[in-house]
Protein backbone atom coordinates (compact mmCIF):
# COMPACT_ATOMS: atom_id res chain seq x y z
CA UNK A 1 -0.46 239.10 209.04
CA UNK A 2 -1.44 240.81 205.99
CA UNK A 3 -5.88 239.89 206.76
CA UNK A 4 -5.06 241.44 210.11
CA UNK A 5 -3.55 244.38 208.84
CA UNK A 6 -6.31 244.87 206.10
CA UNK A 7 -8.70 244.33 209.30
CA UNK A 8 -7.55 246.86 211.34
CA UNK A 9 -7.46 249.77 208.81
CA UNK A 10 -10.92 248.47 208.17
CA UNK A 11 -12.35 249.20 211.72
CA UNK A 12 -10.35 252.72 211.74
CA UNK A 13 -12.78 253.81 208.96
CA UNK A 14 -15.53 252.41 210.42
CA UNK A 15 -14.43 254.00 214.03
CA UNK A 16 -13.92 257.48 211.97
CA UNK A 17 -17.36 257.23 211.00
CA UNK A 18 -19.18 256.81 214.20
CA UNK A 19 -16.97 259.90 215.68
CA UNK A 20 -18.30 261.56 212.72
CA UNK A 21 -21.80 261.41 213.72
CA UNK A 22 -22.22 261.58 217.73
CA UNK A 23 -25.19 261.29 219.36
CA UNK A 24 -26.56 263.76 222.28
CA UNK A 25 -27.22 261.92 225.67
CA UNK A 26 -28.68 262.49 228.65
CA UNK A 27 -26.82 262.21 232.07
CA UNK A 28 -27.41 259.96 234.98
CA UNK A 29 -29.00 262.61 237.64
CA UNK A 30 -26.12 264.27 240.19
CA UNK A 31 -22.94 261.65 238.93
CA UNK A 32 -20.76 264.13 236.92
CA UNK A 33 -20.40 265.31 233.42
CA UNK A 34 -20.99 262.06 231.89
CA UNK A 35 -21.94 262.68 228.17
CA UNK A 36 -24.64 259.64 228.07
CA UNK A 37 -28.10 258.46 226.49
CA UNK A 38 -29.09 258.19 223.26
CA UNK A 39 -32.64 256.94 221.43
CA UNK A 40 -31.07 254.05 220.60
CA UNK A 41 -32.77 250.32 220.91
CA UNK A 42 -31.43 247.53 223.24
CA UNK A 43 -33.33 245.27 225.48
CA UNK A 44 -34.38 245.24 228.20
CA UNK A 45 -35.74 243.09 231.41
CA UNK A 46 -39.61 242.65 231.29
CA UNK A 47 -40.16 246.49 230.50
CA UNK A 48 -37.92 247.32 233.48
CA UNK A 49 -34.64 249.52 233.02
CA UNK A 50 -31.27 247.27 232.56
CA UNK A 51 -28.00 248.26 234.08
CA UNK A 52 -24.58 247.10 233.03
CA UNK A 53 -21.20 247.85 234.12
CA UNK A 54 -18.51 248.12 232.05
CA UNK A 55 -14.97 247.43 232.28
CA UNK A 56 -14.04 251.23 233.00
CA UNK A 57 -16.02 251.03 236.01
CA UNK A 58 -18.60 252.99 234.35
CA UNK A 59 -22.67 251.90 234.53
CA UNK A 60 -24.92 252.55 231.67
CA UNK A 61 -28.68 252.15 232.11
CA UNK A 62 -31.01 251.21 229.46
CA UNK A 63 -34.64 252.70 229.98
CA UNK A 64 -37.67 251.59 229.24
CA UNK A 65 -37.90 254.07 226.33
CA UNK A 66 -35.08 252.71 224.69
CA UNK A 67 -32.83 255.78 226.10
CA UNK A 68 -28.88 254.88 227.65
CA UNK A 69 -27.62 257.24 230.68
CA UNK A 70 -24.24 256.85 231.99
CA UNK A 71 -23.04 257.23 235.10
CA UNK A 72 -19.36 257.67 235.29
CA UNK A 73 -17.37 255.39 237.53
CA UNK A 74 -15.63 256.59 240.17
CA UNK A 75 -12.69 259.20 239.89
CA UNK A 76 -13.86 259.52 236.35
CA UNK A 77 -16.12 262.31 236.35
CA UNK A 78 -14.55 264.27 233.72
CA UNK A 79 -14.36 261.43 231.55
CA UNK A 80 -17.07 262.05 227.70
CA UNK A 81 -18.79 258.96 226.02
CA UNK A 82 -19.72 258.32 222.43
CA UNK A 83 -23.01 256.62 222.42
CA UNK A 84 -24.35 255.40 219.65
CA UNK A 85 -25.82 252.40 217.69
CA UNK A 86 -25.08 250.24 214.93
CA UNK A 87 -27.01 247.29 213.32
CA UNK A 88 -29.48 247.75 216.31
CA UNK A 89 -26.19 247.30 219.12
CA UNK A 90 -26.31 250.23 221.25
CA UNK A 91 -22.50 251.20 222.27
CA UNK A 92 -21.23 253.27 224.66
CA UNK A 93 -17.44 254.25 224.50
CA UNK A 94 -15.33 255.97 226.57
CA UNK A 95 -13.27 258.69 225.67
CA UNK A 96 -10.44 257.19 227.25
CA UNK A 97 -11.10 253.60 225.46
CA UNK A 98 -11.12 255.06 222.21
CA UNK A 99 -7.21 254.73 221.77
CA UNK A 100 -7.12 251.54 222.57
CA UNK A 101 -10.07 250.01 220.86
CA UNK A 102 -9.25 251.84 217.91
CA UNK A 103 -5.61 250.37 218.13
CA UNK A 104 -7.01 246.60 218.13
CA UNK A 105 -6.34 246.49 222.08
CA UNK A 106 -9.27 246.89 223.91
CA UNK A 107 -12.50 244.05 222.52
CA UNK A 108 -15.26 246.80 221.00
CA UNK A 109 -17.61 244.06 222.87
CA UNK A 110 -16.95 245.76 226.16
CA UNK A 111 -18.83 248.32 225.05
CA UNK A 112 -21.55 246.69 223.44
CA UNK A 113 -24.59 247.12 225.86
CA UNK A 114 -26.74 245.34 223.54
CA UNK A 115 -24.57 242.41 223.63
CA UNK A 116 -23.26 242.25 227.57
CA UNK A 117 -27.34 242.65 228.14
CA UNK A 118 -28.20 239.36 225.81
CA UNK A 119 -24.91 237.60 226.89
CA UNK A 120 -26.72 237.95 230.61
CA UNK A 121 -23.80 239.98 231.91
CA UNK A 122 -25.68 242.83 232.77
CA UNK A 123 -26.01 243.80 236.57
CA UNK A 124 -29.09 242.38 237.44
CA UNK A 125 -27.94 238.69 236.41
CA UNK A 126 -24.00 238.70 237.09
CA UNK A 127 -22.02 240.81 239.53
CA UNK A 128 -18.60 239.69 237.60
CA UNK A 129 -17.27 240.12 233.77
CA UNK A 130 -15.75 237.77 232.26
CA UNK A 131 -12.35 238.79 230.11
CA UNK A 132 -9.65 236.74 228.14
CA UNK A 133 -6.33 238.42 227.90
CA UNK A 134 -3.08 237.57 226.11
CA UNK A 135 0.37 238.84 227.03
CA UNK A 136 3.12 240.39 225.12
CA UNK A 137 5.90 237.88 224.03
CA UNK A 138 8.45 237.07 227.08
CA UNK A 139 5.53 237.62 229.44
CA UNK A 140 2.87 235.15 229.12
CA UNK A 141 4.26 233.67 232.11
CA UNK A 142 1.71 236.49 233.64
CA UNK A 143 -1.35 234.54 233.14
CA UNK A 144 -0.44 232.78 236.28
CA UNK A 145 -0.33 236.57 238.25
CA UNK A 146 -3.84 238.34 237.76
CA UNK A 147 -4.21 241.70 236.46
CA UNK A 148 -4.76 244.10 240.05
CA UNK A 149 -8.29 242.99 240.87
CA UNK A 150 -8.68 240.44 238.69
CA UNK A 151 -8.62 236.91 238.89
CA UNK A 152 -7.74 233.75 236.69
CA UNK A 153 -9.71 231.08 235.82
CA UNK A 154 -8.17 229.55 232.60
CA UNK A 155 -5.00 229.35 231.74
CA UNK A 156 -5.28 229.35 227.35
CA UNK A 157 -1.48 228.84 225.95
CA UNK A 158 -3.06 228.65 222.40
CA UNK A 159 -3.65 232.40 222.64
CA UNK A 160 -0.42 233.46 225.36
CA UNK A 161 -2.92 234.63 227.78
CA UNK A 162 -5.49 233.66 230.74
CA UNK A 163 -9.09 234.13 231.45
CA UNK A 164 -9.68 236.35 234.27
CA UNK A 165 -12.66 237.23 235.96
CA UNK A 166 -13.19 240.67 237.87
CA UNK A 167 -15.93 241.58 240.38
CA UNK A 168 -17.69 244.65 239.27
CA UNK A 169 -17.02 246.30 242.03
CA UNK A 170 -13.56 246.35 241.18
CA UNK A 171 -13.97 246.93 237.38
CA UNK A 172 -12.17 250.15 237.72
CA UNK A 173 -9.56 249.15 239.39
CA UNK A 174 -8.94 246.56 236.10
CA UNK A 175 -9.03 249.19 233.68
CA UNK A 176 -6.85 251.11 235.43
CA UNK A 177 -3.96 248.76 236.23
CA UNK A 178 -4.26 247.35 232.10
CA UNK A 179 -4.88 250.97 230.64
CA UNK A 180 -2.41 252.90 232.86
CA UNK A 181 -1.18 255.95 231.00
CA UNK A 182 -1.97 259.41 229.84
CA UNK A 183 -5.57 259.66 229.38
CA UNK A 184 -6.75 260.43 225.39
CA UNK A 185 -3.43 259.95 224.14
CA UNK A 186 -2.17 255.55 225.22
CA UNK A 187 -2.71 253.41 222.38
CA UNK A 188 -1.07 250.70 224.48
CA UNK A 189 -1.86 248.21 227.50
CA UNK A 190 -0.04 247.68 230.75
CA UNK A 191 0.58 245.34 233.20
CA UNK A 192 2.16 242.82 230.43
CA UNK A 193 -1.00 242.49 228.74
CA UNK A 194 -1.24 242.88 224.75
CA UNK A 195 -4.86 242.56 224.31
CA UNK A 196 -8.44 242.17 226.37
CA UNK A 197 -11.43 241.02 225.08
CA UNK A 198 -14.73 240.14 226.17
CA UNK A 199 -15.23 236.46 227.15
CA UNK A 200 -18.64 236.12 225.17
CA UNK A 201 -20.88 233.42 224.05
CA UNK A 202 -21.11 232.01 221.35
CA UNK A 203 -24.14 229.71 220.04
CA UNK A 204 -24.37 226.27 219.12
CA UNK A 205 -25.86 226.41 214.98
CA UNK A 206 -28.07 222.13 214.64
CA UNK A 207 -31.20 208.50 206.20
CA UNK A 208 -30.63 210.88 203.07
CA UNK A 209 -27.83 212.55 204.31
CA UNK A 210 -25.55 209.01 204.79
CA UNK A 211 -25.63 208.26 201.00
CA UNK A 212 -25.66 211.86 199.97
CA UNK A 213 -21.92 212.25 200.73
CA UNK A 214 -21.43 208.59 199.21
CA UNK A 215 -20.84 207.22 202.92
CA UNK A 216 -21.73 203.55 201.82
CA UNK A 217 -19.12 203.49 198.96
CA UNK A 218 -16.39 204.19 201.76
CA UNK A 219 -17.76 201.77 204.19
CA UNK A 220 -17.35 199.09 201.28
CA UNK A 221 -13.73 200.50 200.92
CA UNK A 222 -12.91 200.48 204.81
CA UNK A 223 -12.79 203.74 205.36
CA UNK A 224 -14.52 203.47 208.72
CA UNK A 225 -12.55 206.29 210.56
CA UNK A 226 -10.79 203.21 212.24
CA UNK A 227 -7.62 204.85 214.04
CA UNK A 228 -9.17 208.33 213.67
CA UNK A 229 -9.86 210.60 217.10
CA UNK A 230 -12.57 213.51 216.71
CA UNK A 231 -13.26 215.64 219.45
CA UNK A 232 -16.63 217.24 219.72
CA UNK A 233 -16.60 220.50 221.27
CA UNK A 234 -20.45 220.99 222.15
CA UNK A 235 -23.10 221.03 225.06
CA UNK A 236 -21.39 217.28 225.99
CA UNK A 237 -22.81 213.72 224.86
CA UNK A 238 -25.05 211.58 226.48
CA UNK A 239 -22.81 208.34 226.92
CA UNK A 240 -25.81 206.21 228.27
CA UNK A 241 -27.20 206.11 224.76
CA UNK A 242 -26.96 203.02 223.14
CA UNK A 243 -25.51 204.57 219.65
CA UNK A 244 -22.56 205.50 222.04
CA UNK A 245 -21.77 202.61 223.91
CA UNK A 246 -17.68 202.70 224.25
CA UNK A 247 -17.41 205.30 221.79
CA UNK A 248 -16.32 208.08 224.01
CA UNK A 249 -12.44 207.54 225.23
CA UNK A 250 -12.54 210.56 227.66
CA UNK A 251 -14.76 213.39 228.67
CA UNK A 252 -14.21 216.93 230.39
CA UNK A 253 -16.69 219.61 231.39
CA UNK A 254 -15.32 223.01 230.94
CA UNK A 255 -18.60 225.20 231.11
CA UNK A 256 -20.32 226.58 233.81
CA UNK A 257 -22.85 224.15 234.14
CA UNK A 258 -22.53 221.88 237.04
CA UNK A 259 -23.54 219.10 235.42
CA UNK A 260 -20.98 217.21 233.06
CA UNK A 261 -24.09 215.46 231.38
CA UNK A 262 -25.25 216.29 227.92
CA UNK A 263 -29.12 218.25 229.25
CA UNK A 264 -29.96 219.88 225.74
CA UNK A 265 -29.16 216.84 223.38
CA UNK A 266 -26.95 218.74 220.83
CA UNK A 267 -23.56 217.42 221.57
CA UNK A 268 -25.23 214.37 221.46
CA UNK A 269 -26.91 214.36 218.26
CA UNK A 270 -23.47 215.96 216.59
CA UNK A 271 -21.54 212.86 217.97
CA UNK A 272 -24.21 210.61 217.00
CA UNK A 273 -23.18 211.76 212.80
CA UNK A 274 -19.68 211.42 213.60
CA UNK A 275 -19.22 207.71 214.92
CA UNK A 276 -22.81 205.91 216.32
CA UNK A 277 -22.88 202.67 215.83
CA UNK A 278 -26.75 202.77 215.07
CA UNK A 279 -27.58 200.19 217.68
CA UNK A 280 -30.67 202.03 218.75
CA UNK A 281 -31.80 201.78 215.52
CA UNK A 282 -31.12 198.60 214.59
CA UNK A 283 -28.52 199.61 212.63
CA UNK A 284 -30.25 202.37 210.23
CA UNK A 285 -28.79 205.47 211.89
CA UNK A 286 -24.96 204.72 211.36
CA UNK A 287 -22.54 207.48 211.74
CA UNK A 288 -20.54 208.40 208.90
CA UNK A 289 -17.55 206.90 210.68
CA UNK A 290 -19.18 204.06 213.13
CA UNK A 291 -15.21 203.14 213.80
CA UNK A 292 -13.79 206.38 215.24
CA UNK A 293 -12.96 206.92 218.34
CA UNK A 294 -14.75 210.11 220.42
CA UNK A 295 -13.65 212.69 222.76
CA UNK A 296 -16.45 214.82 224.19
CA UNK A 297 -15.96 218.50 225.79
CA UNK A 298 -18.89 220.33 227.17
CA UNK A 299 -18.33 224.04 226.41
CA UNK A 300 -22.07 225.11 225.93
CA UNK A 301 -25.08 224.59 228.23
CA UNK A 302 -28.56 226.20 227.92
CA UNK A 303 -27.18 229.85 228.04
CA UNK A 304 -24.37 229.56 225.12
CA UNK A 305 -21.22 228.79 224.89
CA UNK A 306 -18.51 231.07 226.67
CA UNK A 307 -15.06 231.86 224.90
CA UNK A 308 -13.23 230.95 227.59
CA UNK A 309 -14.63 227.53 227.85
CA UNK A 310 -14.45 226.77 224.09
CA UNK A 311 -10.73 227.90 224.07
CA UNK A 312 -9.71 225.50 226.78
CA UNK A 313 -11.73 222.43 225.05
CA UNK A 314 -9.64 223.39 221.95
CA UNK A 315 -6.30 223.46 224.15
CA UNK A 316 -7.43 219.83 225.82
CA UNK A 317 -8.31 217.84 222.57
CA UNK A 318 -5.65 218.96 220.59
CA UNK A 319 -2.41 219.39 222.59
CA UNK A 320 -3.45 217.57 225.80
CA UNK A 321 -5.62 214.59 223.95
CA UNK A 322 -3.96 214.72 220.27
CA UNK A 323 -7.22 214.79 218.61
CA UNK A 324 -6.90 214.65 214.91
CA UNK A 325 -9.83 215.99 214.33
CA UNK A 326 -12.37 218.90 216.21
CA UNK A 327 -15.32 218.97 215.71
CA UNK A 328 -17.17 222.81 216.40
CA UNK A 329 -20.82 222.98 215.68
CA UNK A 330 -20.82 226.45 216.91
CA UNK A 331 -20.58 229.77 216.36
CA UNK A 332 -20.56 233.37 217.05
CA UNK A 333 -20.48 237.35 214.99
CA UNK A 334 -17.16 238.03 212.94
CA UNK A 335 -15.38 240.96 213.21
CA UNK A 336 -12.95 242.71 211.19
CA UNK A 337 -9.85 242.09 213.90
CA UNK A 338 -8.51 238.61 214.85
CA UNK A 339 -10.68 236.93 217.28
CA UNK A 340 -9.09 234.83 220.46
CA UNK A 341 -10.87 231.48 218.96
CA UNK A 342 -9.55 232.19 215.81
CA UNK A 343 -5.86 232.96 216.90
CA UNK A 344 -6.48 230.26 218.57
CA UNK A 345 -7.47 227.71 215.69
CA UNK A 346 -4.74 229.02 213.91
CA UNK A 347 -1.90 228.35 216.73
CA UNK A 348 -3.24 224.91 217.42
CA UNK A 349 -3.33 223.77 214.17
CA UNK A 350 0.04 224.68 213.57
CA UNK A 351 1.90 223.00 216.08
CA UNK A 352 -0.46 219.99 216.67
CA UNK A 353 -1.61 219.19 212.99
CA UNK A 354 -5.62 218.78 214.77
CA UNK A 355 -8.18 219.99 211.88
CA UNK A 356 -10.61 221.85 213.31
CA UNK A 357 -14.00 220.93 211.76
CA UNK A 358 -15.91 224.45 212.14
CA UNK A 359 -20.03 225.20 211.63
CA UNK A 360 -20.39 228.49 208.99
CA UNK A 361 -23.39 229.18 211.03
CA UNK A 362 -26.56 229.69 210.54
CA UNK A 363 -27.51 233.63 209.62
CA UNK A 364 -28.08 232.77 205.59
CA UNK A 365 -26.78 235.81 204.29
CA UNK A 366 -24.17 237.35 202.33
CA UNK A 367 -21.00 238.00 204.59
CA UNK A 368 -22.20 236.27 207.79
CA UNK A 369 -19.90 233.21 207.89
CA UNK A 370 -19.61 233.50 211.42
CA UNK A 371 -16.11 232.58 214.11
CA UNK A 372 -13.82 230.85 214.50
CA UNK A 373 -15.00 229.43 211.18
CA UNK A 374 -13.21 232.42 209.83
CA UNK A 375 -10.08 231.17 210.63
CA UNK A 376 -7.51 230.98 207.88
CA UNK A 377 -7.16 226.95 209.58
CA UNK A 378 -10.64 226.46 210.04
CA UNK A 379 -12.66 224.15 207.82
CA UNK A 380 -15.59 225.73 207.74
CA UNK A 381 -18.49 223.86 206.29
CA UNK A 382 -21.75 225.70 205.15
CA UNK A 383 -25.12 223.61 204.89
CA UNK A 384 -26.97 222.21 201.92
CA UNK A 385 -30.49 220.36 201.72
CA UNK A 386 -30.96 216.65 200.66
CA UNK A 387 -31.15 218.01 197.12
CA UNK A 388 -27.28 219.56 197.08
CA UNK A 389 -29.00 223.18 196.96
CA UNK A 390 -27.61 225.63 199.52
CA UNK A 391 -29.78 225.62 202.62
CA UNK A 392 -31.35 229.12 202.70
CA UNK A 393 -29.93 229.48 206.51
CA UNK A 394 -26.60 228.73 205.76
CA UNK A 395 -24.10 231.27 206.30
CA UNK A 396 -22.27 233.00 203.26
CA UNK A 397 -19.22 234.69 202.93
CA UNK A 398 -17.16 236.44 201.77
CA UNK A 399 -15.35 236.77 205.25
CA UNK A 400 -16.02 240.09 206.84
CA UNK A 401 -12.57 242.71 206.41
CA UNK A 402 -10.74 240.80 203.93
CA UNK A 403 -13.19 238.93 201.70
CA UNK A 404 -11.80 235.90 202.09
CA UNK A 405 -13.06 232.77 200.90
CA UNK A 406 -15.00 230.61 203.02
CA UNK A 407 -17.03 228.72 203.95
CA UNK A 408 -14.60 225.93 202.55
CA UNK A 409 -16.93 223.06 201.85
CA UNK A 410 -20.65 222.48 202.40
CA UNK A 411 -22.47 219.27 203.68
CA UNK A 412 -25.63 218.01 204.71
CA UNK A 413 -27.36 219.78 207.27
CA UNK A 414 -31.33 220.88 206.39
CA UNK A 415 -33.75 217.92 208.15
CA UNK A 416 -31.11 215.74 208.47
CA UNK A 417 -31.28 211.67 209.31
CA UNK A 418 -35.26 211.36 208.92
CA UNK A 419 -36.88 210.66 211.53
CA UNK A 420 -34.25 212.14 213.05
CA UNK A 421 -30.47 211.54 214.80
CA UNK A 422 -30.01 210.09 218.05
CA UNK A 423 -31.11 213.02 220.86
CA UNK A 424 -30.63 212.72 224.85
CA UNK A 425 -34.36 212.92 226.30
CA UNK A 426 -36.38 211.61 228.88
CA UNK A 427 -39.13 210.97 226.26
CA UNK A 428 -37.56 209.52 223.23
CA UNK A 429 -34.07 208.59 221.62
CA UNK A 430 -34.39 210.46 218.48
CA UNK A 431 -35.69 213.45 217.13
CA UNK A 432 -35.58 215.85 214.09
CA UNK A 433 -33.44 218.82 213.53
CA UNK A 434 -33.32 221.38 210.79
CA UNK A 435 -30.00 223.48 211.25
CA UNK A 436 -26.64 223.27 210.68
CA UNK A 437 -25.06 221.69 213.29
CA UNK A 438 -25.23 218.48 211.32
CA UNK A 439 -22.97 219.86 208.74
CA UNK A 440 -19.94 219.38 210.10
CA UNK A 441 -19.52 216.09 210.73
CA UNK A 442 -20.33 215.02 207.20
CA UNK A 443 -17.01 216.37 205.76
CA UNK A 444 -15.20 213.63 208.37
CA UNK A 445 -16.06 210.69 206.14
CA UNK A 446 -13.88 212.15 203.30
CA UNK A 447 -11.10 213.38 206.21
CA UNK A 448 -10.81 209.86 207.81
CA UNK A 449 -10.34 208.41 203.83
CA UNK A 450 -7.34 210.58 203.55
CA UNK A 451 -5.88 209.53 207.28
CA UNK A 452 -6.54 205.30 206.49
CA UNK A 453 -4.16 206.27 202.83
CA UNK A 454 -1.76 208.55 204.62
CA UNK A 455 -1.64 208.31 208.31
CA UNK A 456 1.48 210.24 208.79
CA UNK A 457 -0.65 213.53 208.08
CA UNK A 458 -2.10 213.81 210.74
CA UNK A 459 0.29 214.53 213.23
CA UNK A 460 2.99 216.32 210.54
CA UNK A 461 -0.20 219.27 209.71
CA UNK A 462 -3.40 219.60 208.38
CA UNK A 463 -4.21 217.87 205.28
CA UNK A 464 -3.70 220.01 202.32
CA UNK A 465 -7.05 218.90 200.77
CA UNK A 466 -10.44 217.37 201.96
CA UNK A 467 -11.56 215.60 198.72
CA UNK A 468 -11.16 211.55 198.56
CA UNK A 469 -7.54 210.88 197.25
């Protein structure tokens, strides 16, 4: 409680700032007072204007020129809008989702024009938005009745809520039924709901590397990862290749993609580290713990990974499956408040003991450790080369708000497995990869160790400590 507390005075300085300095807009022709527009960047669609509509109801077009103009939604004519940009994001806030945002309630992403327009959630390419809720305490039993005009698509107990999905058409309807009260002055929600955020993406982050972490010394000592369960949370695995043969107990799609296969090789490759038995390479291209057993959840495809998806792969290998161990080569911006992934990491881990193996990500510089490798739970593993030296992509902290500590460990990750880890393709069965996705796996070795000495851990909570006993 006391990093979210620390978090939240920290975006009601940076909030305080931005009011400080508004910027002048131009309004959408014959729509209302809407105070929109400002010179401020954000992409658009092959040189053609970009329109998104946010949660209030309220569309915001991007012109070619870089300019923003608002046109309120409907019954909100009288309603102002700070516009302005920061870190190259253009935003565009409501006056009457100020309160709220300000109070930790209401995601700041819903805002973010810049990032509903890269997420493709702006009109053109999606006539729905995609939101995660939770509910106040003694009424998560909600999730299963949608918020007026909304409707459910994931249940996700590890953060008391649901993931709902409105039309656009009805957006307004949505913010009125969760923001109901006196406009300019409610710092709360209704309708039972505690908080709403945007369901975003997030981003997957990809023979040295084996006896780099000392992998052969454990083989020689059994530790194997014999009895061990690791979930990988990724774009799914390819369970025709021969490295996986009768690895994989079960397997769940949970993206949008219609197809449950692994199309982008990722997943794949990740699972490949963790527990291949090196067939297709005769044995050269072991994982770092062959005798594992895998569980593979496809949260990303080519577009990203959404929130949503990723929260109920988390929910299914730890308290559904019992996974001791998931992996996340993934990741996504920090902010200073409490994210839904890493509430989530944080409630799973306490009542199922799972360690959740988390990428740092891939920004390399100070401060950009990115979520839910944030989470207090988290193990979040930051990359180094085949020489030990800190790759110069790997993310840094400190952890954004607090300055927290983390990443917690680093591990191979820069040009890993030469010529390359096992990859699903048409063309070939491996491939090179210089990112960090690799990382997290490696730390599993020394995590499977502990588990053969003291198998009781991993169902009692989350190992206290990651180095061999």
């Amino acid at each position: 409680m006391r990093r979210n507390r620390r978090k939240l005075a920290g975006l009601g300085l940076t909030l305080g700032l931005a009011l400080g300095v508004p910027v002048p807009a131009s309004a959408a022709p014959a729509t209302g007072p809407g105070t929109a527009g400002a010179r401020a960047a954000a992409p658009t669609t092959a040189g053609k204007p970009v329109t998104v509509t946010l949660i209030t109801g309220d569309q915001v077009t991007v012109t070619t020129s870089g300019q923003a103009a608002v046109r309120p939604g409907a019954g909100r004519a009288g309603i102002g809008f700070l516009v302005g940009r920061d870190r190259g994001h253009l935003s565009v806030l409501p006056q009457d989702a100020l309160p709220l945002v300000r109070a930790g309630r209401v995601d700041r992403r819903l805002f973010d024009v810049t990032e509903l327009i890269a997420a493709g959630y702006d009109d053109a390419h999606r006539d729905t938005l995609p939101l995660l809720v939770s509910y106040r305490p003694g009424a998560a039993r909600r999730a299963a009745t949608p918020v007026a005009g909304a409707r459910v698509t994931h249940e996700l107990p590890a953060i008391g809520g649901a993931a709902l999905v409105a039309t656009k058409a009805d957006a307004g309807a949505v913010w009125g039924a969760v923001a109901a009260g006196r406009t300019g002055a409610r710092v709360d929600t209704a309708e039972g709901v505690d908080r709403v955020w945007l369901d975003g993406r997030r981003r997957v982050t990809l023979d040295h590397s084996v006896p780099q972490i000392g992998t052969p010394a454990a083989w020689t000592a059994g530790w194997t990862g014999k009895g061990v369960t690791v979930a990988v949370l990724d774009t799914g695995v390819d369970l025709s290749h021969p490295d996986l043969a009768g690895k994989v107990a079960d397997s769940r799609n949970f993206s949008e993609a219609t197809e449950a296969d692994d199309v982008i090789g990722h997943g794949t490759h990740v699972a490949s580290i963790i527990a291949g038995s090196g067939a297709a390479s005769g044995g050269r291209y072991r994982g770092v713990a062959p005798d594992a057993t895998l569980l593979s959840g496809k949260v990303c495809e080519n577009q990203g990974c959404t929130e949503s998806a990723i929260l109920a792969g988390m929910q299914w290998a730890a308290a559904e499956k019992h996974a001791d161990v998931v992996n996340m080569s993934l990741s996504g911006g920090d902010t200073p408040e409490v994210d839904p992934l890493e509430q989530a990491v944080g409630t799973l881990t306490a009542q199922t003991g799972t360690l959740f193996v988390v990428a740092a990500g891939n920004d390399g510089f100070d401060g950009s450790v990115g979520s839910p490798a944030t989470a207090d739970a988290a193990l979040a593993v930051g990359a180094v080369d085949r020489n030990d030296a800190l790759a110069d992509f790997s993310s840094r902290g400190p952890r954004v708000g607090d300055g927290g500590l983390k990443p917690d460990i680093t591990a191979p990750a820069s040009t890993s497995w030469p010529p390359g880890p096992p990859m699903a393709s048409s063309a070939t069965r491996w491939g090179r990869s210089t990112s960090p996705s690799p990382a997290p796996p490696w730390p599993l070795r020394t995590w499977s160790a502990r588990w053969r000495c003291w198998p009781s851990s991993t169902r009692t909570g989350r190992p206290g400590s990651t180095r061999p006993p």
